[in-house]
N, C-alpha and C. Protein backbone atom coordinates (compact mmCIF):
# COMPACT_ATOMS: atom_id res chain seq x y z
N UNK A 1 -1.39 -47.61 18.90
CA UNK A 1 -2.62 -47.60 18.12
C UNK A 1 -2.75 -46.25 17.44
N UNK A 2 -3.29 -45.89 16.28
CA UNK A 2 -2.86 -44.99 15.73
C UNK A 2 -4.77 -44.81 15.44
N UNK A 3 -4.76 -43.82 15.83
CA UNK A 3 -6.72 -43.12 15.47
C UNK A 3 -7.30 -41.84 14.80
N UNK A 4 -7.37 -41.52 14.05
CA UNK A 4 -7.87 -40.76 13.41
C UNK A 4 -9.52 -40.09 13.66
N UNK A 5 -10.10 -38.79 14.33
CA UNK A 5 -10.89 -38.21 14.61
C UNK A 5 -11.67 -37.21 13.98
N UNK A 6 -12.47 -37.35 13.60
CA UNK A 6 -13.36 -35.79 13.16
C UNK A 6 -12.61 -35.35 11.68
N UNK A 7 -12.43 -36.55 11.01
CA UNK A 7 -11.77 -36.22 9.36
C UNK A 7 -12.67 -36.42 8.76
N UNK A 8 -13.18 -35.03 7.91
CA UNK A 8 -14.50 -35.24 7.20
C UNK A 8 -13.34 -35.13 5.63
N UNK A 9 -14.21 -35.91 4.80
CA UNK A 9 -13.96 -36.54 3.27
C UNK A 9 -14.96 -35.11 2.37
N UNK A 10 -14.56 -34.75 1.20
CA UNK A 10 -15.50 -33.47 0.40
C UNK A 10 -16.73 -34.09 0.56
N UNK A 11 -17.10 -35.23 0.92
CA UNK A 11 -18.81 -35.50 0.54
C UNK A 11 -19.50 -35.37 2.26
N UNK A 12 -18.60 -34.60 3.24
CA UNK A 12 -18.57 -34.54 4.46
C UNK A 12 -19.25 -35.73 5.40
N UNK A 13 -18.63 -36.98 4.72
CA UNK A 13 -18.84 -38.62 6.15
C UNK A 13 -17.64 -38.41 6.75
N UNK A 14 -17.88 -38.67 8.22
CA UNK A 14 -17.13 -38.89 9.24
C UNK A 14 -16.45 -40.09 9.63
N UNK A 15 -15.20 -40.11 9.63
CA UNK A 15 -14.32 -41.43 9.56
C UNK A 15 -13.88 -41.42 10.95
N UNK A 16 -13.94 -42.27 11.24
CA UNK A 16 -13.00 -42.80 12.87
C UNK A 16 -11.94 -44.59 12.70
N UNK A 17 -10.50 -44.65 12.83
CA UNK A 17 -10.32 -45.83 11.82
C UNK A 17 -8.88 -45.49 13.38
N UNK A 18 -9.12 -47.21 13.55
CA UNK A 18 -8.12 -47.62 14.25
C UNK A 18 -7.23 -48.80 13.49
N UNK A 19 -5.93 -48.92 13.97
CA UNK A 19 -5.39 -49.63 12.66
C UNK A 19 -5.10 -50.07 11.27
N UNK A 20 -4.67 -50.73 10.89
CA UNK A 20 -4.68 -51.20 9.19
C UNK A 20 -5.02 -49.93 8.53
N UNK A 21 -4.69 -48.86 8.94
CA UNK A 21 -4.46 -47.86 7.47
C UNK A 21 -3.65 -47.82 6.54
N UNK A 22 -4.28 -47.53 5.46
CA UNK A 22 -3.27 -47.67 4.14
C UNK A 22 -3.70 -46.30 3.47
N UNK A 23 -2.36 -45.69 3.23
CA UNK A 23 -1.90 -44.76 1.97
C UNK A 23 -1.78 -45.10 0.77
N UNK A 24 -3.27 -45.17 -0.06
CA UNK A 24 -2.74 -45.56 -1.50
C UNK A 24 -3.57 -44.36 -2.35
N UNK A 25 -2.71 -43.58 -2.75
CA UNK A 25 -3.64 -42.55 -3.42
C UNK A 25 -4.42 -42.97 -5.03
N UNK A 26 -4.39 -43.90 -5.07
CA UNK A 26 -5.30 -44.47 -6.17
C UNK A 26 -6.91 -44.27 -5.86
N UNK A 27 -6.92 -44.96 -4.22
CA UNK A 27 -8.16 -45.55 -3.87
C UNK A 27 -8.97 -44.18 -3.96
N UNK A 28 -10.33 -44.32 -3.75
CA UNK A 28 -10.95 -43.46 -3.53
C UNK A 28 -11.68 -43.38 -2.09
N UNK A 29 -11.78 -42.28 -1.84
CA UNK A 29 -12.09 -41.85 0.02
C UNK A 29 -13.65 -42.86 0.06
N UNK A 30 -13.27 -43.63 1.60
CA UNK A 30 -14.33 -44.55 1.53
C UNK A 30 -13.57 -45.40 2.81
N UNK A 31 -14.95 -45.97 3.74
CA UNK A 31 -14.18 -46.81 4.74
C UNK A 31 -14.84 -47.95 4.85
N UNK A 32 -13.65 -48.97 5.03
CA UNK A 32 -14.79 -50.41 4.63
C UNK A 32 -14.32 -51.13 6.12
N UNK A 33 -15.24 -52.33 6.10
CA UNK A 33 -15.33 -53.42 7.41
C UNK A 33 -13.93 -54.25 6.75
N UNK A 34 -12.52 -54.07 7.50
CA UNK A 34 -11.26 -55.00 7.20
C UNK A 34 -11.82 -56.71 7.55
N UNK A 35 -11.47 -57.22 6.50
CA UNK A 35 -12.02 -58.69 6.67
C UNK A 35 -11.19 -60.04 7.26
N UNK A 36 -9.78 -58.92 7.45
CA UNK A 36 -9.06 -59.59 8.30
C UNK A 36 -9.07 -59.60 9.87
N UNK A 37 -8.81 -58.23 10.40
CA UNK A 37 -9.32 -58.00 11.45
C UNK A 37 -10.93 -57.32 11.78
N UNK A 38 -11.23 -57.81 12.54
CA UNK A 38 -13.12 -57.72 12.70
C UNK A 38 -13.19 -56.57 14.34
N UNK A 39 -11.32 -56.50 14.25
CA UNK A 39 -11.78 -55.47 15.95
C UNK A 39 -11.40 -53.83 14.77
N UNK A 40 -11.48 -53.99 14.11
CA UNK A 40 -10.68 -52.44 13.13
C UNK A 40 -11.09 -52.18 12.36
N UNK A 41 -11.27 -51.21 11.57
CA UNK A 41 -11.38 -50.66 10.48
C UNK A 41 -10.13 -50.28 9.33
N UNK A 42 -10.40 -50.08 8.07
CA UNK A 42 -9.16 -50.32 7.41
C UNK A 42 -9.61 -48.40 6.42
N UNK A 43 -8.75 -47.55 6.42
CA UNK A 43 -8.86 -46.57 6.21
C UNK A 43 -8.47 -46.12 4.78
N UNK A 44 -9.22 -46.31 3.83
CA UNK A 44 -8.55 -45.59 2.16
C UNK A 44 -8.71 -44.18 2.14
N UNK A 45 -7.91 -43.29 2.08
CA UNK A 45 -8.46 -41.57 1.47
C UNK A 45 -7.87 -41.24 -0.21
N UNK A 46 -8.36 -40.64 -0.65
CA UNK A 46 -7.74 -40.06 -1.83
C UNK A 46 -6.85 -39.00 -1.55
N UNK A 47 -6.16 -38.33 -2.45
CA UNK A 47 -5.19 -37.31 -2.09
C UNK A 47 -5.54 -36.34 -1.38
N UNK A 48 -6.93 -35.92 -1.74
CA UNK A 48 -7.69 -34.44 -0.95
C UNK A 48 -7.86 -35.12 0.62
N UNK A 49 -8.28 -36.35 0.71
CA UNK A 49 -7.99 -36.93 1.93
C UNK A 49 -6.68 -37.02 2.88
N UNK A 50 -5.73 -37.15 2.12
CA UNK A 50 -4.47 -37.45 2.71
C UNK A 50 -4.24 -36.17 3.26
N UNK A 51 -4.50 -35.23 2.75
CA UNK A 51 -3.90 -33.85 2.54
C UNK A 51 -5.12 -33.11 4.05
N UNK A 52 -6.18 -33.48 3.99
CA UNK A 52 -7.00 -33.15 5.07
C UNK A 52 -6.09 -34.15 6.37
N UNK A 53 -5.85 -35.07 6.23
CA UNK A 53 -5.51 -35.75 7.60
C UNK A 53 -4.30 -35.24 8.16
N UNK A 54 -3.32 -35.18 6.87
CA UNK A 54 -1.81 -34.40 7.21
C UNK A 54 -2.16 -33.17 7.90
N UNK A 55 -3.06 -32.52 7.41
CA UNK A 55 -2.96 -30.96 8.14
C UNK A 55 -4.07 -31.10 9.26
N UNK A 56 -4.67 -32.28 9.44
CA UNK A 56 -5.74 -31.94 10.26
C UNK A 56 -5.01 -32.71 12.20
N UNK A 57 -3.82 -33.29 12.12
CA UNK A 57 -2.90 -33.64 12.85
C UNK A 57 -2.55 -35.23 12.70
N UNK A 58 -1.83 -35.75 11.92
CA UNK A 58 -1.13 -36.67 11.40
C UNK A 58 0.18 -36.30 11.40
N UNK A 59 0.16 -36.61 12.67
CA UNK A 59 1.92 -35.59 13.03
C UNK A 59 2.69 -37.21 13.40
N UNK A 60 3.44 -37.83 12.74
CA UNK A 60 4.60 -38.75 13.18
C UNK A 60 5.40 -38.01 14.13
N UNK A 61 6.73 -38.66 14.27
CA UNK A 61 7.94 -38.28 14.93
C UNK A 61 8.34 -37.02 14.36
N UNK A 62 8.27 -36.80 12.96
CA UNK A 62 8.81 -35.62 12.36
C UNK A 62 7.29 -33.86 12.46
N UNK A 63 6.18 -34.64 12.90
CA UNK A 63 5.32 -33.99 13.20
C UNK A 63 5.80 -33.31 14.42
N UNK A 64 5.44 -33.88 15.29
CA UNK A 64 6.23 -33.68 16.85
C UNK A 64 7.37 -32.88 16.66
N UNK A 65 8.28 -32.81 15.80
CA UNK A 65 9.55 -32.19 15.79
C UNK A 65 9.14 -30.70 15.70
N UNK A 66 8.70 -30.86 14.54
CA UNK A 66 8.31 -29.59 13.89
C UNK A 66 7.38 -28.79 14.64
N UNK A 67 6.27 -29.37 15.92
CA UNK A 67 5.95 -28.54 16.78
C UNK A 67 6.97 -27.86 17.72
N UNK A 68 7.72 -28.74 17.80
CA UNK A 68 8.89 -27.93 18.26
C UNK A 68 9.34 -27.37 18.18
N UNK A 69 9.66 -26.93 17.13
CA UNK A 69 10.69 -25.95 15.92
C UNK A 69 10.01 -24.57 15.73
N UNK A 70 8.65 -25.10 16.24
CA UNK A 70 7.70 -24.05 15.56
C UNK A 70 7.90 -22.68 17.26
N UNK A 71 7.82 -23.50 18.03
CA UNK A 71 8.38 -22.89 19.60
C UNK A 71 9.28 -22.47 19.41
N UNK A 72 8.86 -21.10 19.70
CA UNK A 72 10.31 -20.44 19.45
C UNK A 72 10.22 -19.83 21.61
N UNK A 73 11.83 -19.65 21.59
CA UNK A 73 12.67 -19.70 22.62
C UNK A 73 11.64 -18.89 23.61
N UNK A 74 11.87 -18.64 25.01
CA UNK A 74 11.26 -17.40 25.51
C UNK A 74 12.19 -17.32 26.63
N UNK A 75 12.39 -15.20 26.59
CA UNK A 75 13.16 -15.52 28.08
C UNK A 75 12.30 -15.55 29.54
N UNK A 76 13.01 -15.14 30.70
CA UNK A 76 11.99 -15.21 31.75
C UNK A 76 10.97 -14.50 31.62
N UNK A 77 10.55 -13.36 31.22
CA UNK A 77 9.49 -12.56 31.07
C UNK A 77 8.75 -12.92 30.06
N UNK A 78 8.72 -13.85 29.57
CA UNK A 78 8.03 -14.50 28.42
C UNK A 78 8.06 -13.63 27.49
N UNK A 79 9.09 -13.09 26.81
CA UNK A 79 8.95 -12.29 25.15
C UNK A 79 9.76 -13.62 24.92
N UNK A 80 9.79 -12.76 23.25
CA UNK A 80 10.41 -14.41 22.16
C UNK A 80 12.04 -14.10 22.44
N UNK A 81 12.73 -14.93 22.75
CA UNK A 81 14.30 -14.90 22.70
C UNK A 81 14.70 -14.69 21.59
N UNK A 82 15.65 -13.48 21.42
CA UNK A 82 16.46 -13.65 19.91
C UNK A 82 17.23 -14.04 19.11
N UNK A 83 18.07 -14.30 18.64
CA UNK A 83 18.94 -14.88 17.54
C UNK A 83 20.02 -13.95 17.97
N UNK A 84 21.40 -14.11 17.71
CA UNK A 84 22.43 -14.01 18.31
C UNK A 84 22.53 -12.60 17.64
N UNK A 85 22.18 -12.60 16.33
CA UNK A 85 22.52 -11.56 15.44
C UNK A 85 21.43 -10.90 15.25
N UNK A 86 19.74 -10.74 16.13
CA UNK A 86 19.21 -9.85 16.31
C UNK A 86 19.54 -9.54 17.70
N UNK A 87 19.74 -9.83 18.01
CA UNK A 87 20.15 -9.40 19.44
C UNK A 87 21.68 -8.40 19.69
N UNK A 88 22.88 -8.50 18.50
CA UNK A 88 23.46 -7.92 18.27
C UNK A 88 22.98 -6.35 17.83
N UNK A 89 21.59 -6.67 16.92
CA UNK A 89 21.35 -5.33 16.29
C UNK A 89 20.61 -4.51 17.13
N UNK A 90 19.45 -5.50 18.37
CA UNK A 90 19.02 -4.77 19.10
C UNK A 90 20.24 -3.77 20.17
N UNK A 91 21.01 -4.29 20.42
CA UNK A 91 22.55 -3.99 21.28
C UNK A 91 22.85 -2.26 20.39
N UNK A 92 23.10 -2.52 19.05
CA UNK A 92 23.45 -1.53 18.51
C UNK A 92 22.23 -0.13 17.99
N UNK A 93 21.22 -0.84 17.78
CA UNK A 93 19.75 0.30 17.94
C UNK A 93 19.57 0.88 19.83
N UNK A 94 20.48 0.25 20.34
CA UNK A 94 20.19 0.96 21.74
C UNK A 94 21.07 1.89 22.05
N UNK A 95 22.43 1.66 21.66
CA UNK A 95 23.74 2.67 21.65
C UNK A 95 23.40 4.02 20.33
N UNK A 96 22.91 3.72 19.44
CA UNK A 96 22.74 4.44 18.63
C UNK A 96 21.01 5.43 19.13
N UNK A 97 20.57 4.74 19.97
CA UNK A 97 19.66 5.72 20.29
C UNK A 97 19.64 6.27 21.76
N UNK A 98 20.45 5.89 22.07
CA UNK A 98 21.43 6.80 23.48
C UNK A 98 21.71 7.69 23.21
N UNK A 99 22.65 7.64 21.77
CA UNK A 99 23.28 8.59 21.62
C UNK A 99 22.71 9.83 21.00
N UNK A 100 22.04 9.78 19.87
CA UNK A 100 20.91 10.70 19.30
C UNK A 100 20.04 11.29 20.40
N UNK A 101 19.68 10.69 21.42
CA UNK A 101 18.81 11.45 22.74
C UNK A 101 19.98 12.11 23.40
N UNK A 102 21.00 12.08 23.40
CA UNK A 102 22.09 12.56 24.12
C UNK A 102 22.65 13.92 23.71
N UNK A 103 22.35 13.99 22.17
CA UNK A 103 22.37 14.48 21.17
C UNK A 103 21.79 16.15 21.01
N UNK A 104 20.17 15.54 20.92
CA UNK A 104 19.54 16.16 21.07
C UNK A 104 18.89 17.27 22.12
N UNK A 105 19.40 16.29 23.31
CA UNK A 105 18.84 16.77 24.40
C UNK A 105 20.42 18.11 24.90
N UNK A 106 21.52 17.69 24.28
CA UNK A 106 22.71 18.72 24.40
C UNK A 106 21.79 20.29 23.34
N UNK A 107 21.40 20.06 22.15
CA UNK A 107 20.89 21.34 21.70
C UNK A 107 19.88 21.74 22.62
N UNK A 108 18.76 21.16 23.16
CA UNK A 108 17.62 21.31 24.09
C UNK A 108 18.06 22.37 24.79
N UNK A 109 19.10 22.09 25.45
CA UNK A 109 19.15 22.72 26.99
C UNK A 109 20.05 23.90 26.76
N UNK A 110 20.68 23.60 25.73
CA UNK A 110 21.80 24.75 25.53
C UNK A 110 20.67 26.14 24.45
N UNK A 111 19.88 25.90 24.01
CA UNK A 111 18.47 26.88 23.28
C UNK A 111 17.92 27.65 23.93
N UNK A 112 17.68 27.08 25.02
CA UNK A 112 16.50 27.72 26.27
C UNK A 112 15.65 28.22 25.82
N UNK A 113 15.12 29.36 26.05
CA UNK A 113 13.95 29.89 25.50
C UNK A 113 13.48 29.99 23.89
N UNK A 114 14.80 29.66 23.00
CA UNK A 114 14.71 29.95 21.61
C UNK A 114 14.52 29.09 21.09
N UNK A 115 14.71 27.68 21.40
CA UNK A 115 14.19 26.19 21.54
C UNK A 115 12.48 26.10 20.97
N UNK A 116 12.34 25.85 19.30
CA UNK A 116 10.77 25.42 19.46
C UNK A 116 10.08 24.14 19.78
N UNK A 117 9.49 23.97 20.67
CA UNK A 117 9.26 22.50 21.45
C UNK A 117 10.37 21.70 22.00
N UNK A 118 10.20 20.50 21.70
CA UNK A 118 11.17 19.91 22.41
C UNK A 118 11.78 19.21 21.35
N UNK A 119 12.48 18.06 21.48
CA UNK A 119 13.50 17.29 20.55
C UNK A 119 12.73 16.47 19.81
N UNK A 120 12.72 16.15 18.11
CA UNK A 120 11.82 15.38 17.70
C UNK A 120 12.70 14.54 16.61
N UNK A 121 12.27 12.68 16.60
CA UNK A 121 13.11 11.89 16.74
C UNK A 121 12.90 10.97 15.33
N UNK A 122 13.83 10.55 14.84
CA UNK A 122 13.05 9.62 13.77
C UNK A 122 13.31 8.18 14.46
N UNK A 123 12.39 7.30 14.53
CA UNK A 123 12.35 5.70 14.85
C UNK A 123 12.93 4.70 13.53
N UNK A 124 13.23 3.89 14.22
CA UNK A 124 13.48 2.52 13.07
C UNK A 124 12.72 1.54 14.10
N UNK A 125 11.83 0.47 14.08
CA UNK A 125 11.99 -0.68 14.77
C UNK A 125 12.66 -1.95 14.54
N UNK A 126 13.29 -2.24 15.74
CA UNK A 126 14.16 -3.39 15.92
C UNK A 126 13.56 -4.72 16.18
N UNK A 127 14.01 -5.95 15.71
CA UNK A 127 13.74 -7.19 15.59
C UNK A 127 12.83 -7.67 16.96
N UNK A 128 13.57 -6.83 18.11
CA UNK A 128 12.57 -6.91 19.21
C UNK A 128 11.05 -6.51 19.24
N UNK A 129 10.75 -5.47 18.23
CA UNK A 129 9.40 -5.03 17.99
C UNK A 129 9.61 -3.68 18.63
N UNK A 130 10.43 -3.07 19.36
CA UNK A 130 10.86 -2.19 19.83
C UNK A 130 11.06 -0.56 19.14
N UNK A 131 10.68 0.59 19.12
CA UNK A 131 10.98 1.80 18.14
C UNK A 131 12.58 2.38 18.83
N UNK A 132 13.47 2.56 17.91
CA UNK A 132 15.05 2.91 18.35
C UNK A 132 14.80 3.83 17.99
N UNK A 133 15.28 5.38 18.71
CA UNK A 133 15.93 6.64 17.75
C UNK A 133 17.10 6.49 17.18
N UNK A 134 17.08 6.94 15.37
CA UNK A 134 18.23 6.97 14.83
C UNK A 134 18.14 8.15 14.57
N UNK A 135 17.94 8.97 14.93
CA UNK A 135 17.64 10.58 14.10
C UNK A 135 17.12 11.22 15.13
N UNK A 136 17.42 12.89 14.96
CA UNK A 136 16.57 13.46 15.66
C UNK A 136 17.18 15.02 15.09
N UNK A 137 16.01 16.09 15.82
CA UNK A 137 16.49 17.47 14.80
C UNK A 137 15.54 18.31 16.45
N UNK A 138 16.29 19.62 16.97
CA UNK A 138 15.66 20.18 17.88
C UNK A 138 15.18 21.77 17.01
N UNK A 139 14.17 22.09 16.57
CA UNK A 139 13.56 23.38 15.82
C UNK A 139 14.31 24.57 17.04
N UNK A 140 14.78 25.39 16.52
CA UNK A 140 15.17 26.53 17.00
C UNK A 140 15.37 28.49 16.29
N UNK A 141 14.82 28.71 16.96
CA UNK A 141 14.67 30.41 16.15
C UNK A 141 15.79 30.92 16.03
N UNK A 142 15.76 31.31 14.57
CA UNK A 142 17.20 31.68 14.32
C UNK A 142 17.29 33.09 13.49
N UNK A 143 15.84 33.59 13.98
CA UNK A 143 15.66 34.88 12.90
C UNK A 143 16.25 36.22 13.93
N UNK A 144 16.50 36.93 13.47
CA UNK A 144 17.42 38.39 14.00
C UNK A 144 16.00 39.35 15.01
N UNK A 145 16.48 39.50 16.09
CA UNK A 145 16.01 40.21 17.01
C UNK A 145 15.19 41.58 16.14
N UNK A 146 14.58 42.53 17.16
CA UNK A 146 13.67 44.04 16.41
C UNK A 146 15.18 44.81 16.79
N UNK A 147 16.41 44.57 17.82
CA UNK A 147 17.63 45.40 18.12
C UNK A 147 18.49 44.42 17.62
N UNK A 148 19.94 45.17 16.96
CA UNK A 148 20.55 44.98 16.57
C UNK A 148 21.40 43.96 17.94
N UNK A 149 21.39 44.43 19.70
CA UNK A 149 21.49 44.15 20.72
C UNK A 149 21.10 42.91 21.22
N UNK A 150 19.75 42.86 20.78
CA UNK A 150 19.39 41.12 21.20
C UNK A 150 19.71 40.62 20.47
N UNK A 151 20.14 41.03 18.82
CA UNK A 151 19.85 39.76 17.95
C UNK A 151 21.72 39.12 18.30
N UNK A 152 22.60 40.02 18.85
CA UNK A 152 23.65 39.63 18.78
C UNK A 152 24.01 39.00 20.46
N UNK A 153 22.91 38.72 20.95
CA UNK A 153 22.99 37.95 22.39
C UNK A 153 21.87 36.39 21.85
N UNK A 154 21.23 36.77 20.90
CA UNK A 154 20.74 35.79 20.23
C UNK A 154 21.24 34.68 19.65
N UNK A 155 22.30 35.75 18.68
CA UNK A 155 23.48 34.91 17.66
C UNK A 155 24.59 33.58 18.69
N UNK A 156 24.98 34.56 19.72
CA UNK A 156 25.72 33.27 20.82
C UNK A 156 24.98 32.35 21.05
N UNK A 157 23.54 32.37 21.47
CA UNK A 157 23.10 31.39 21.99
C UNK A 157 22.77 30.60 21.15
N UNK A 158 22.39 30.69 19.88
CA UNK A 158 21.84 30.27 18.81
C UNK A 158 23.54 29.48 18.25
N UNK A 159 24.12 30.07 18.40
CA UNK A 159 25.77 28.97 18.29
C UNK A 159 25.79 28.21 19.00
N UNK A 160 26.40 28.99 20.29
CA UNK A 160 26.34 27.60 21.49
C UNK A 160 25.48 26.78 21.29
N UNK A 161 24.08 26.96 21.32
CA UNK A 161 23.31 25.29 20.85
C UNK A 161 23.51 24.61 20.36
N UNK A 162 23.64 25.17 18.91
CA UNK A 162 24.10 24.45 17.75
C UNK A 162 25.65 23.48 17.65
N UNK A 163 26.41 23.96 18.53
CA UNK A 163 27.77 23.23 18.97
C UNK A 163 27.97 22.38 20.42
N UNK A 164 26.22 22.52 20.76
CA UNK A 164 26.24 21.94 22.34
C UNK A 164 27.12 20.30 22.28
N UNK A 165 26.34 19.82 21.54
CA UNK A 165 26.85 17.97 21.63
C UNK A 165 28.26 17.83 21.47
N UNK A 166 28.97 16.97 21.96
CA UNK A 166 30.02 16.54 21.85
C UNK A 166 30.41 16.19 20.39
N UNK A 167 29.59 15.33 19.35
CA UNK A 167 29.95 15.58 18.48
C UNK A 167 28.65 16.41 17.14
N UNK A 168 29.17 17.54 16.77
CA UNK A 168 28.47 18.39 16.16
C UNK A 168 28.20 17.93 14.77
N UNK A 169 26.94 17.81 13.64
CA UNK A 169 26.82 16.95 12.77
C UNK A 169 26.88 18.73 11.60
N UNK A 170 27.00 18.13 10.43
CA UNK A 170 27.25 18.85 9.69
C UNK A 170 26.44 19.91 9.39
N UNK A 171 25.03 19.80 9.96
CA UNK A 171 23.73 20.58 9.62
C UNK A 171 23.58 21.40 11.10
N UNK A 172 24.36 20.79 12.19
CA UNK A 172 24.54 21.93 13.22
C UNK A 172 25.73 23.02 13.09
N UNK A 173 27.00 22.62 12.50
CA UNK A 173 28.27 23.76 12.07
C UNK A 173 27.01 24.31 11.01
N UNK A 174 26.99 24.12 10.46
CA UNK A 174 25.90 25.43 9.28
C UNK A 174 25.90 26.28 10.16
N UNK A 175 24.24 26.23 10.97
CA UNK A 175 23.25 26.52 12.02
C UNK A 175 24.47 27.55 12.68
N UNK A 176 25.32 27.00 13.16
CA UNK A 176 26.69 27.66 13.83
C UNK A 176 26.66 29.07 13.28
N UNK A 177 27.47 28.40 12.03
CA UNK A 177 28.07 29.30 10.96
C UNK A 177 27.29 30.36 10.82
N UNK A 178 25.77 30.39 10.49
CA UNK A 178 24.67 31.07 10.37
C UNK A 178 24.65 32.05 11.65
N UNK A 179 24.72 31.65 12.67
CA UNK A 179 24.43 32.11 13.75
C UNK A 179 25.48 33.74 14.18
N UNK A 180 27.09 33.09 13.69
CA UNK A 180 28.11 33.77 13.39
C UNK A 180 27.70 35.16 13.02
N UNK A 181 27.04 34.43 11.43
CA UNK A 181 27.27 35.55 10.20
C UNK A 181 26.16 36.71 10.87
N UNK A 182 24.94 36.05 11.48
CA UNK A 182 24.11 37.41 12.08
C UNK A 182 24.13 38.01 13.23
N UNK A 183 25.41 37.61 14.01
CA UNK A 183 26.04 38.11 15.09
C UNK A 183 27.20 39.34 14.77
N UNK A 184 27.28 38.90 13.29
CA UNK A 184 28.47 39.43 12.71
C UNK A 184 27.25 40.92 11.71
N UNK A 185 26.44 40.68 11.30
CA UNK A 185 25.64 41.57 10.45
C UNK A 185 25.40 42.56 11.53
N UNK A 186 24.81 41.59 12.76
CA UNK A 186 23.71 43.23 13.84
C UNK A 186 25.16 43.75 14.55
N UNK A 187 26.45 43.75 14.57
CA UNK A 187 27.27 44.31 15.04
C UNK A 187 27.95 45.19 14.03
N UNK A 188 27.77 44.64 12.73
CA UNK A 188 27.64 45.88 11.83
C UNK A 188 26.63 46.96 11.83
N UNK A 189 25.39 46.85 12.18
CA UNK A 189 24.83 47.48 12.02
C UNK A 189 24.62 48.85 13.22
N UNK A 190 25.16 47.90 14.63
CA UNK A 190 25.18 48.58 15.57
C UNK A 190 26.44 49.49 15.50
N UNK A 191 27.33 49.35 14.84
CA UNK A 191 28.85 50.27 14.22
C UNK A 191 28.17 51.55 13.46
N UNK A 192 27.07 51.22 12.52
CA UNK A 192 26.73 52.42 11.50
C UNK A 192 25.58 52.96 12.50
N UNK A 193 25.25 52.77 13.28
CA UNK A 193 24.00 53.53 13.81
C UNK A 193 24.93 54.25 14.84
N UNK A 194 26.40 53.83 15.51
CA UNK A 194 26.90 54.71 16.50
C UNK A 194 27.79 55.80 15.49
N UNK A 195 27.90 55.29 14.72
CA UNK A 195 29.33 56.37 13.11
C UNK A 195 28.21 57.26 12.89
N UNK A 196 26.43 56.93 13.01
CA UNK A 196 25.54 57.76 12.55
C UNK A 196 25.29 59.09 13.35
N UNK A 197 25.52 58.49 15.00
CA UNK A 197 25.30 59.41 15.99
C UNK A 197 26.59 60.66 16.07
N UNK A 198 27.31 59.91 15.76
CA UNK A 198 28.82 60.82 16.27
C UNK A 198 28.76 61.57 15.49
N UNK A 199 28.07 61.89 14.66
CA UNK A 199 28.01 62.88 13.57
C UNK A 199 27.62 63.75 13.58
């Protein structure tokens, strides 16, 4: 038996229609006494009608499907299950943000005190809804000591950081390089201040 509930028509009358419905979008919305059967009602809508009943749940077999379809997967913890190939990318936003914390946290520790704050990260989110680190940069002081002495116990450490990670990115060899050249300046300078004394 097929019944239709609580379908209001634009002139808002309330239809209730068991059997003998007919789809004829000619007719106009209206429900009459079927003169064949006297236990039923016989149901005409116009298109704005049809279109209210379809969406209002006039779900056939292919209705039903499509609630289905509409369910999407879940695993035991009830999040949404993914697709083979977000689930690949979540796989690879997790290795890739292993590694950047791995990364980062190698300049961290190798800075120590010259270290400004801590490690700061750039996110992407993944299909899971999840934030991945793909990026990250640790701030570190790299300006020359008030002695020519610290700044060149400075300059090592300020290298070593910069070369801590296993693999060093092109903007840490700089940092390096940099570190070098003013390890290399305050030991010049500490040469002309002792050539100054001996004099």
């Amino acid at each position: 038996m097929f019944m239709v509930n609580g379908i209001k028509s634009p002139q808002n009358e309330l239809f209730v229609a068991e059997a003998g419905v007919k789809r004829d979008p000619s007719e106009s919305v209206g429900l009459t006494k079927n003169q064949e059967n006297t236990d039923g009602y016989e149901l005409s809508l116009s298109n704005e009608g049809w279109k209210a009943l379809d969406s209002k749940g006039d779900r056939g077999e292919k209705g039903e499907k499509d609630e289905k379809d509409d369910k999407k997967e879940r695993d035991i913890s009830g999040r949404e299950k993914l697709s083979e190939e977000d689930q690949r990318r979540v796989d690879e936003l997790e290795k890739i943000d292993k590694k950047v914390r791995i990364h980062e946290q190698a300049h961290l520790n190798a800075a120590g005190g010259y270290a400004k704050g801590g490690a700061n990260y750039d996110y992407v989110t993944g299909p899971d809804g999840k934030r991945y680190a793909n990026g990250g940069h640790v701030n570190i002081d790299t300006s020359p000591e008030k002695t020519p002495e610290a700044t060149i116990r400075k300059a090592d450490i300020v290298r070593k950081a910069a070369l801590a990670p296993a693999d060093p990115s092109p903007s840490d060899r700089q940092i390096a390089a940099d570190a070098t050249k003013m390890k290399l300046d305050a030991q010049k300078e500490l040469e002309a201040v002792a050539t100054s004394n001996s004099k």
